[in-house]
C-alpha atoms as a PDB file:
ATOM      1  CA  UNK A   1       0.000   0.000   0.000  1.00  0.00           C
ATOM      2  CA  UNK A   2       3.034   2.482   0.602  1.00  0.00           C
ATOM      3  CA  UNK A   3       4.030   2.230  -3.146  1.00  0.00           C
ATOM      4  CA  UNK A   4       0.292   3.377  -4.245  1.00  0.00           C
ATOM      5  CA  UNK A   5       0.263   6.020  -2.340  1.00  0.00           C
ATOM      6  CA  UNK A   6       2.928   7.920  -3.897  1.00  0.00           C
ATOM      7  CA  UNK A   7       1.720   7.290  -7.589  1.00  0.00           C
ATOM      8  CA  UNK A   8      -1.662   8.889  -6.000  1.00  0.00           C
ATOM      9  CA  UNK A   9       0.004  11.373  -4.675  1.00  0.00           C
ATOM     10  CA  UNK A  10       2.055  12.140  -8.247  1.00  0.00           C
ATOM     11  CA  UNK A  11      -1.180  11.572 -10.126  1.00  0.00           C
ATOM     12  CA  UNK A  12      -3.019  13.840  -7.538  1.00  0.00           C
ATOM     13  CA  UNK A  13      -0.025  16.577  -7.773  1.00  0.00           C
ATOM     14  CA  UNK A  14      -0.128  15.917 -11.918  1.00  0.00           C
ATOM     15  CA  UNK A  15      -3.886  17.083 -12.038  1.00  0.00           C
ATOM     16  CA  UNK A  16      -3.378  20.059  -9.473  1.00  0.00           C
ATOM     17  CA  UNK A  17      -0.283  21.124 -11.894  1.00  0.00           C
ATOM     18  CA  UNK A  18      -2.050  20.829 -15.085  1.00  0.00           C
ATOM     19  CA  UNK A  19      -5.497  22.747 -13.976  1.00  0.00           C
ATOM     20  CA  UNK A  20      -3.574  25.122 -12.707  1.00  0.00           C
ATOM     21  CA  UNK A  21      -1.084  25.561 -15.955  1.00  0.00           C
ATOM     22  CA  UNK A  22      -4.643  25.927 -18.026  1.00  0.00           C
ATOM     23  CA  UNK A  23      -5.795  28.452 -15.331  1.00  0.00           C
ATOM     24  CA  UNK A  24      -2.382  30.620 -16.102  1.00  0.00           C
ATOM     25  CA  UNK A  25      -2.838  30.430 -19.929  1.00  0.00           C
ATOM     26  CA  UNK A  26      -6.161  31.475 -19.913  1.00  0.00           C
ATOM     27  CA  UNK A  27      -4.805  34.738 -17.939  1.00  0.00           C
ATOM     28  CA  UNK A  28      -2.620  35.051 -20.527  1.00  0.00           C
ATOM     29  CA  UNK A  29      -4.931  35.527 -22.918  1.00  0.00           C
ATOM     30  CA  UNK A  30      -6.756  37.970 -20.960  1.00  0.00           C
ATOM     31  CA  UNK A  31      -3.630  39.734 -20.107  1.00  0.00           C
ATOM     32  CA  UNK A  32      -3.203  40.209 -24.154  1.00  0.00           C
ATOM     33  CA  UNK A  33      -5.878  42.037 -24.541  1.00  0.00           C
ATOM     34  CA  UNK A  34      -5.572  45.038 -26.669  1.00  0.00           C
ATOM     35  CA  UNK A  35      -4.712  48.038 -24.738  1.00  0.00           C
ATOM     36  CA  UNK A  36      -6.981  51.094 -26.076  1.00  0.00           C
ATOM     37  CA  UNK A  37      -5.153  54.001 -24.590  1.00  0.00           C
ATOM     38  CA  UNK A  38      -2.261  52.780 -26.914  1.00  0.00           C
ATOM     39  CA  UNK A  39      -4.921  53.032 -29.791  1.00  0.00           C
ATOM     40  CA  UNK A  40      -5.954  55.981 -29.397  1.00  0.00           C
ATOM     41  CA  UNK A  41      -2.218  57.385 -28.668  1.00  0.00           C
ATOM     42  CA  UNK A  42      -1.220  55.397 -31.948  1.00  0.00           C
ATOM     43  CA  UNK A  43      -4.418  57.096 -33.966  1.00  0.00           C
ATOM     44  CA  UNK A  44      -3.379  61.021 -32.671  1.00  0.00           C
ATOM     45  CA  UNK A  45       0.289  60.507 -33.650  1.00  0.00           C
ATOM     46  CA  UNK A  46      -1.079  59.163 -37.627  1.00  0.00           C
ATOM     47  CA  UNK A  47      -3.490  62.295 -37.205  1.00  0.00           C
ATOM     48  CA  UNK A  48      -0.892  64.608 -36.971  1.00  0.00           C
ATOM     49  CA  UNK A  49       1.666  63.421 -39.725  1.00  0.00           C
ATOM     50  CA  UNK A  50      -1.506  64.759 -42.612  1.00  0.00           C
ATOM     51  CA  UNK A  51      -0.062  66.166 -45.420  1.00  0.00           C
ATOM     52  CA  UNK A  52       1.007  70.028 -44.433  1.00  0.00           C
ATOM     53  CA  UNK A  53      -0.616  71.153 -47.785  1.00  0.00           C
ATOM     54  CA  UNK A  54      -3.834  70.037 -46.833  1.00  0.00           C
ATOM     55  CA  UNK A  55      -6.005  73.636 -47.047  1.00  0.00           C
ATOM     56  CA  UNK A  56      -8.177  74.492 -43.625  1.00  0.00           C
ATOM     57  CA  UNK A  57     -10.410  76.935 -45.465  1.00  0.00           C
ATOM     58  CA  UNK A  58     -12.193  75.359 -48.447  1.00  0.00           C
ATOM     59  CA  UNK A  59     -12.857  77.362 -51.991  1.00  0.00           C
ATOM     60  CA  UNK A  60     -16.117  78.347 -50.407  1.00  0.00           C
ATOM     61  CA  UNK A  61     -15.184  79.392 -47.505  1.00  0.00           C
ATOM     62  CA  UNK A  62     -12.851  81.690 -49.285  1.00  0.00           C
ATOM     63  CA  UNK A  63     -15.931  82.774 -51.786  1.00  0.00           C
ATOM     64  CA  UNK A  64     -18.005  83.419 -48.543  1.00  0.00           C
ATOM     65  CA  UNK A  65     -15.312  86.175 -46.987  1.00  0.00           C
ATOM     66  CA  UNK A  66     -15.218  87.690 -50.292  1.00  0.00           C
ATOM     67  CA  UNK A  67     -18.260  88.753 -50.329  1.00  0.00           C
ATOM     68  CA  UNK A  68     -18.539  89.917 -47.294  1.00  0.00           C
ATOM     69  CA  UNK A  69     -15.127  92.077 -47.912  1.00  0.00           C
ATOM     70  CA  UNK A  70     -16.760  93.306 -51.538  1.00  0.00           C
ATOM     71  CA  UNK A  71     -19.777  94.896 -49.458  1.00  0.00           C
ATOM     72  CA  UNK A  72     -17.882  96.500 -46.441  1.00  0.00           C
ATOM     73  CA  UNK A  73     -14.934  97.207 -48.543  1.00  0.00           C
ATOM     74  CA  UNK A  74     -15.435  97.079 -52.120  1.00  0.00           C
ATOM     75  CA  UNK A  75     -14.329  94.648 -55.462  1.00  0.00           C
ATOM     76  CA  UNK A  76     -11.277  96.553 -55.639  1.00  0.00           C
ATOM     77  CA  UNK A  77     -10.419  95.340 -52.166  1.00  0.00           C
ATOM     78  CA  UNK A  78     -11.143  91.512 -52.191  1.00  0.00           C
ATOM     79  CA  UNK A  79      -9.155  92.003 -56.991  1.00  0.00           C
ATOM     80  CA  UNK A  80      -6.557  93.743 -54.773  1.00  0.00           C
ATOM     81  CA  UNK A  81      -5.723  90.941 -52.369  1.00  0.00           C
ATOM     82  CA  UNK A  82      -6.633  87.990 -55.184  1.00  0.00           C
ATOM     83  CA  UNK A  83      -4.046  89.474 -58.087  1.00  0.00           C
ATOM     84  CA  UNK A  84      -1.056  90.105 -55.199  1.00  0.00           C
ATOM     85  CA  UNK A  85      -1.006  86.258 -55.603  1.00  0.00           C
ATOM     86  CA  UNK A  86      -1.644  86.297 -59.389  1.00  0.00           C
ATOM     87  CA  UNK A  87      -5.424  85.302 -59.389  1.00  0.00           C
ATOM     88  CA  UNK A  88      -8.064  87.292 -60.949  1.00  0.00           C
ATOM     89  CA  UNK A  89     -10.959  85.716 -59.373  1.00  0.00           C
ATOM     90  CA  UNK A  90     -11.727  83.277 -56.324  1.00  0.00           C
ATOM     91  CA  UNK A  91     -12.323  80.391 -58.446  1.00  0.00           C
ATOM     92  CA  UNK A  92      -8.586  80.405 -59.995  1.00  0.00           C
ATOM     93  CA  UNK A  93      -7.733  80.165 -56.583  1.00  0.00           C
ATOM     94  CA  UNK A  94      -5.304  77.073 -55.897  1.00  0.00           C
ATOM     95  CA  UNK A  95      -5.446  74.738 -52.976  1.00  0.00           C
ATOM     96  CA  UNK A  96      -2.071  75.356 -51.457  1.00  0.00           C
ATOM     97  CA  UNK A  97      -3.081  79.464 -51.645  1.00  0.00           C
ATOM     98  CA  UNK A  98      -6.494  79.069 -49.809  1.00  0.00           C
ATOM     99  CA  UNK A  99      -5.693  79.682 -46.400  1.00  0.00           C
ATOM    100  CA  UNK A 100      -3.164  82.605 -46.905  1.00  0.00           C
ATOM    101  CA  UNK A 101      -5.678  84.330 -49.207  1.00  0.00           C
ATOM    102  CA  UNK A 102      -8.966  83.950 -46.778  1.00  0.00           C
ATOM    103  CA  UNK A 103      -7.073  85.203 -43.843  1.00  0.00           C
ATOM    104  CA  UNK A 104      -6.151  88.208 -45.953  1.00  0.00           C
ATOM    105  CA  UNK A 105      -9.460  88.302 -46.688  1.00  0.00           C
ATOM    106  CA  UNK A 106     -10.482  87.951 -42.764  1.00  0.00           C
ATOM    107  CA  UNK A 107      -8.168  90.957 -41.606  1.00  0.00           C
ATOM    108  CA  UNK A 108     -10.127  93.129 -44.323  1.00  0.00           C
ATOM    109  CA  UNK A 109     -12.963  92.882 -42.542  1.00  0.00           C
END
């Protein structure tokens, strides 16, 4: 009977050890989780590497403030500020020159 005993005790001990080795990789799996704050950390860093030429004021936007110079100021106000970059009217108006030209506009106001 002393000779069973141990191979009960090893097959006891055997069990313990392997429930508790599934018990530690199912934590591990938990513990992999994806972390958000490093998602939304990794999202705000791609945000700010957009393309520097990207215009804030759209071709409308720029329309919009010419008009509103034109009547407090004039035509010859909003042709004045539209030939200093070598446009003659607000639709000729390139992308890259959008922003410069409506805050022109803005302080004309």
């Amino acid at each position: 009977q002393n000779k069973r005993k141990p191979a009960l005790l090893n097959t006891a001990f055997d069990e313990a050890f392997k429930e508790k080795k599934t018990e530690e990789s199912s934590a591990s799996v938990t513990v992999s989780e994806p972390d958000t704050q490093t998602n939304i950390v990794s999202f705000s860093e791609s945000r700010e590497n957009i393309s520097v030429s990207e215009a804030l004021h759209t071709i409308d936007d720029v329309r919009a403030i010419a008009v509103k110079v034109s009547k407090k100021k004039g035509n010859e106000a909003v042709r004045k500020v539209l030939n200093s970059f070598g446009f003659g009217k607000v639709s000729d108006i390139t992308e890259d020159r959008l922003d410069e030209i409506y805050k022109l506009l803005e302080e004309g106001l």
